[in-house]
N, C-alpha and C. Protein backbone atom coordinates (compact mmCIF):
# COMPACT_ATOMS: atom_id res chain seq x y z
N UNK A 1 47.26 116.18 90.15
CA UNK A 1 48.57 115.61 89.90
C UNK A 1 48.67 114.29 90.66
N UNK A 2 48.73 113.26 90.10
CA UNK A 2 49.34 111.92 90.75
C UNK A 2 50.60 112.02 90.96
N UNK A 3 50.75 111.41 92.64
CA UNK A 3 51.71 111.07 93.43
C UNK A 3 52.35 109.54 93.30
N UNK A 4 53.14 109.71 93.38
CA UNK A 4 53.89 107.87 93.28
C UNK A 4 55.32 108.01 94.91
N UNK A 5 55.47 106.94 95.26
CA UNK A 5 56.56 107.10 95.99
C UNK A 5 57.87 106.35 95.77
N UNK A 6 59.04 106.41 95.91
CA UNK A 6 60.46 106.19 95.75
C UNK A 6 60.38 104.68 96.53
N UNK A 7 61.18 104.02 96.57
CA UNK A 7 61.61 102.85 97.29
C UNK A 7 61.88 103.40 98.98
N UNK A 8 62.84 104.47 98.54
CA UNK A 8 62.76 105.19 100.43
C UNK A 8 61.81 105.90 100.79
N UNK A 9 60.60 106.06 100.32
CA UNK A 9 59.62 106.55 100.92
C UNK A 9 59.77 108.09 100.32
N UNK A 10 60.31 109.03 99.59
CA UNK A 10 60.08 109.99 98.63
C UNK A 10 58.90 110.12 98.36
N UNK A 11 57.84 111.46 98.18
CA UNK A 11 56.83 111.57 97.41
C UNK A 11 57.17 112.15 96.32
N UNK A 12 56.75 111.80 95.02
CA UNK A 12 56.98 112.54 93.67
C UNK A 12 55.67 112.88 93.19
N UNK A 13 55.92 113.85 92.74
CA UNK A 13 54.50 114.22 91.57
C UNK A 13 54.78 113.86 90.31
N UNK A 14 53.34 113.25 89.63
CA UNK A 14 53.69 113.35 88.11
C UNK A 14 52.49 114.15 87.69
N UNK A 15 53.43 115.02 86.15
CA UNK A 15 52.43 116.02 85.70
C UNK A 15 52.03 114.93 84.31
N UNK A 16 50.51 114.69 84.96
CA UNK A 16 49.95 114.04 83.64
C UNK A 16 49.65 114.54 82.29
N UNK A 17 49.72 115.95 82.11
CA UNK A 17 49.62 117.01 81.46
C UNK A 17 50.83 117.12 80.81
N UNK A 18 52.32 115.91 81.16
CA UNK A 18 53.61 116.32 80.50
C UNK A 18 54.23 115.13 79.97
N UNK A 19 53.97 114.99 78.67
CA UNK A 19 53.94 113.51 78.05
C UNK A 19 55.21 113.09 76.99
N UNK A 20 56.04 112.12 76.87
CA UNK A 20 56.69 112.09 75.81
C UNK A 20 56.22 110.47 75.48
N UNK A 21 55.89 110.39 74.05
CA UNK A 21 55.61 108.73 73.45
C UNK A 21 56.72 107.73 73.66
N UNK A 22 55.98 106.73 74.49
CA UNK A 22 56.90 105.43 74.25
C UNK A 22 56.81 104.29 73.86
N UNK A 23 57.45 103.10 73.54
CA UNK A 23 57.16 102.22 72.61
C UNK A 23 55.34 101.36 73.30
N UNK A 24 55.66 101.54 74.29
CA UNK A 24 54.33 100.53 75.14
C UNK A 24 53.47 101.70 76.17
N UNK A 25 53.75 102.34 76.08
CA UNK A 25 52.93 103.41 76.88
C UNK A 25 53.82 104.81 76.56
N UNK A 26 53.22 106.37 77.42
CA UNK A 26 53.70 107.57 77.43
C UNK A 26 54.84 107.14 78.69
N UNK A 27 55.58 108.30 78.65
CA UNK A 27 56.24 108.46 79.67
C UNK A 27 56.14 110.03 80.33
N UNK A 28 55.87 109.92 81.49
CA UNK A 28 55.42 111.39 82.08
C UNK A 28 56.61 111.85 82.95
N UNK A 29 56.25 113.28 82.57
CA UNK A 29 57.57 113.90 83.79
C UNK A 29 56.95 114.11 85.10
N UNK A 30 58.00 113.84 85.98
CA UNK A 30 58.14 113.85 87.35
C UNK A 30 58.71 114.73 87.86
N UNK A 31 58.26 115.28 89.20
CA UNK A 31 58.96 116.40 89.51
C UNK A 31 58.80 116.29 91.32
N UNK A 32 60.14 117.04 91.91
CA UNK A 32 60.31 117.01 93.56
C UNK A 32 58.75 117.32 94.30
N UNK A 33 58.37 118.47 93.50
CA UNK A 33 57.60 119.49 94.25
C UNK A 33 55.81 119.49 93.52
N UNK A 34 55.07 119.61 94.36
CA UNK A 34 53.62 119.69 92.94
C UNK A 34 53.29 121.29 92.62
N UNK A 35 54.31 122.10 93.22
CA UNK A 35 54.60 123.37 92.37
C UNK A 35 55.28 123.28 90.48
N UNK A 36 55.92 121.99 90.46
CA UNK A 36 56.91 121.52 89.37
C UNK A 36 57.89 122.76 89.06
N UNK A 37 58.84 122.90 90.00
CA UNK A 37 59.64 123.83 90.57
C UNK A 37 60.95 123.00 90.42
N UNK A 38 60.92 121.94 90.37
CA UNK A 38 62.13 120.76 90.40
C UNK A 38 61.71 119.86 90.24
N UNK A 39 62.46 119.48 88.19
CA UNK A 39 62.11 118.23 88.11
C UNK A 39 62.84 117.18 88.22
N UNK A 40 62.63 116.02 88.19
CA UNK A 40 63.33 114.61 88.77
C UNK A 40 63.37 113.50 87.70
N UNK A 41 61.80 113.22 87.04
CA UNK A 41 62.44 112.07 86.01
C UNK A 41 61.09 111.60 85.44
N UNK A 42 61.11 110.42 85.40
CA UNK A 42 59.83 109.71 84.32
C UNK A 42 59.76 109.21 85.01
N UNK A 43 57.65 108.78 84.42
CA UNK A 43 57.27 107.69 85.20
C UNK A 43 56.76 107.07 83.53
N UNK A 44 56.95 105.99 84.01
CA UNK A 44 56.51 105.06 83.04
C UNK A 44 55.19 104.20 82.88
N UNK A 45 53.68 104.92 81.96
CA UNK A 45 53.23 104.32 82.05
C UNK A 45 52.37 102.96 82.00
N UNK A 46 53.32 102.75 81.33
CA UNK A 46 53.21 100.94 81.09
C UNK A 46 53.42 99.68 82.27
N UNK A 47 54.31 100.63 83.05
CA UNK A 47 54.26 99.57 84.79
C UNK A 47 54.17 100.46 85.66
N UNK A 48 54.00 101.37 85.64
CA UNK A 48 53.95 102.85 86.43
C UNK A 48 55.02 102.68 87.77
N UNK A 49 56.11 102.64 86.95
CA UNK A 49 57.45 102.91 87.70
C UNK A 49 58.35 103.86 87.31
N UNK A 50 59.19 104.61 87.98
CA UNK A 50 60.06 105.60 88.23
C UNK A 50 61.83 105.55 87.91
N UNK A 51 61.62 104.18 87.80
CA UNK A 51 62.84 103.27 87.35
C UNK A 51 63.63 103.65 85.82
N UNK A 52 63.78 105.00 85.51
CA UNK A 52 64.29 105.13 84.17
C UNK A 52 65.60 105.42 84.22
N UNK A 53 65.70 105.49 83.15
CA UNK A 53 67.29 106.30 82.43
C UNK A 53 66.72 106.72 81.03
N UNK A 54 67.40 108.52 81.05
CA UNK A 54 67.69 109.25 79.80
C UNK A 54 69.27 109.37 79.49
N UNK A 55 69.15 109.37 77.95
CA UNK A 55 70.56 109.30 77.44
C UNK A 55 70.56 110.99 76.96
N UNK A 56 71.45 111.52 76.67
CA UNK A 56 72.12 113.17 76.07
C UNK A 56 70.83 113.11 74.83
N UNK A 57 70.94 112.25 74.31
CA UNK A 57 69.70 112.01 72.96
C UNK A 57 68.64 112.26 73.13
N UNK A 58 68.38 112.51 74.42
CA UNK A 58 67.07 112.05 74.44
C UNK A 58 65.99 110.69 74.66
N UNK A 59 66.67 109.62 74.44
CA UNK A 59 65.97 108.41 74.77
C UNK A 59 65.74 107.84 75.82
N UNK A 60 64.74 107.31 76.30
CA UNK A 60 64.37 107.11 77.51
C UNK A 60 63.78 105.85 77.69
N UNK A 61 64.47 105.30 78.41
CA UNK A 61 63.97 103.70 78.53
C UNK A 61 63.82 103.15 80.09
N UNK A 62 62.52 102.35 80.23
CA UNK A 62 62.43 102.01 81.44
C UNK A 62 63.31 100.94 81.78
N UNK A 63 63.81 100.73 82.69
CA UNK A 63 64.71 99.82 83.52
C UNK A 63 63.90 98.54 84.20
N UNK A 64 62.56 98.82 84.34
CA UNK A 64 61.54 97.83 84.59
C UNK A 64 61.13 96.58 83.51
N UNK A 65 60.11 97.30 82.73
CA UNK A 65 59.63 96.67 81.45
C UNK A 65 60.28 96.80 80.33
N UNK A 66 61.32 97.60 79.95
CA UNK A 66 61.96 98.17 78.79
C UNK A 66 61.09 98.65 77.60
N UNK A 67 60.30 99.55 77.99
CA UNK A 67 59.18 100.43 77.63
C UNK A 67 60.14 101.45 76.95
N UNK A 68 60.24 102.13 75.90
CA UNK A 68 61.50 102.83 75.38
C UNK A 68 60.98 104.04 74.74
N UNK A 69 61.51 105.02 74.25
CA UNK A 69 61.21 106.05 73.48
C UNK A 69 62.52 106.82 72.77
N UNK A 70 62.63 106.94 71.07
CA UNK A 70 63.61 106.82 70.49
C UNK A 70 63.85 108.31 70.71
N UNK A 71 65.46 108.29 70.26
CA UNK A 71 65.87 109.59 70.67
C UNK A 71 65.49 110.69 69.41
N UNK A 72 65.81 112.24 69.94
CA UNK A 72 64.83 112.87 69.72
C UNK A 72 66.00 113.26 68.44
N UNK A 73 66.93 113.25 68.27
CA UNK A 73 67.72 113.42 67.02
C UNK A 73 68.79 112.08 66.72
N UNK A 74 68.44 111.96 65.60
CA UNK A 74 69.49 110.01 65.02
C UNK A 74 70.40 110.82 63.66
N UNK A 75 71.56 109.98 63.92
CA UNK A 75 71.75 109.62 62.43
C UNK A 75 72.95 108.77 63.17
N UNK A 76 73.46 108.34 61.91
CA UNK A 76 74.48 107.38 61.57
C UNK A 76 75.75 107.40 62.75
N UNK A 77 76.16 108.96 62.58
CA UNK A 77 77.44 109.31 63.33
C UNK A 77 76.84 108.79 64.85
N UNK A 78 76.20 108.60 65.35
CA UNK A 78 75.76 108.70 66.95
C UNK A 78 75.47 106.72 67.01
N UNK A 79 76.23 106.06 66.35
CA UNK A 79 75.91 104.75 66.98
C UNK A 79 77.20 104.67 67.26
């Protein structure tokens, strides 16, 4: 499991084994613990930063590179 760290010095695990597609790279889940007992968020691997936001949809976009991944249900009513 690759480790990355927080701006305050946090260690995170990412499970490379836990992938969702994004427009410029995967995005992997992150988790507190390398039990993956508590998870925390994405890493993004297109700048391999931690810097995301998910929407209720599902979409997930980096805050870094704007590396994106569309949400997991669309239609019309949801713009």
């Amino acid at each position: 499991m690759l480790t990355v760290a927080t701006d305050d010095g946090e260690t995170l695990y990412v499970a490379e084994d836990e992938a969702e597609r994004g427009q410029d790279g995967p995005f992997l889940v992150v988790y507190r613990t390398p039990d993956r007992q508590r998870r925390w968020g994405w890493f993004c691997t297109n700048c391999e930063s931690v810097d995301n936001a998910m929407d209720s949809m599902g979409r997930i976009e980096c805050n870094v590179c704007g590396n994106f991944k569309k949400p997991d249900e669309w239609d019309s009513a949801h713009e």
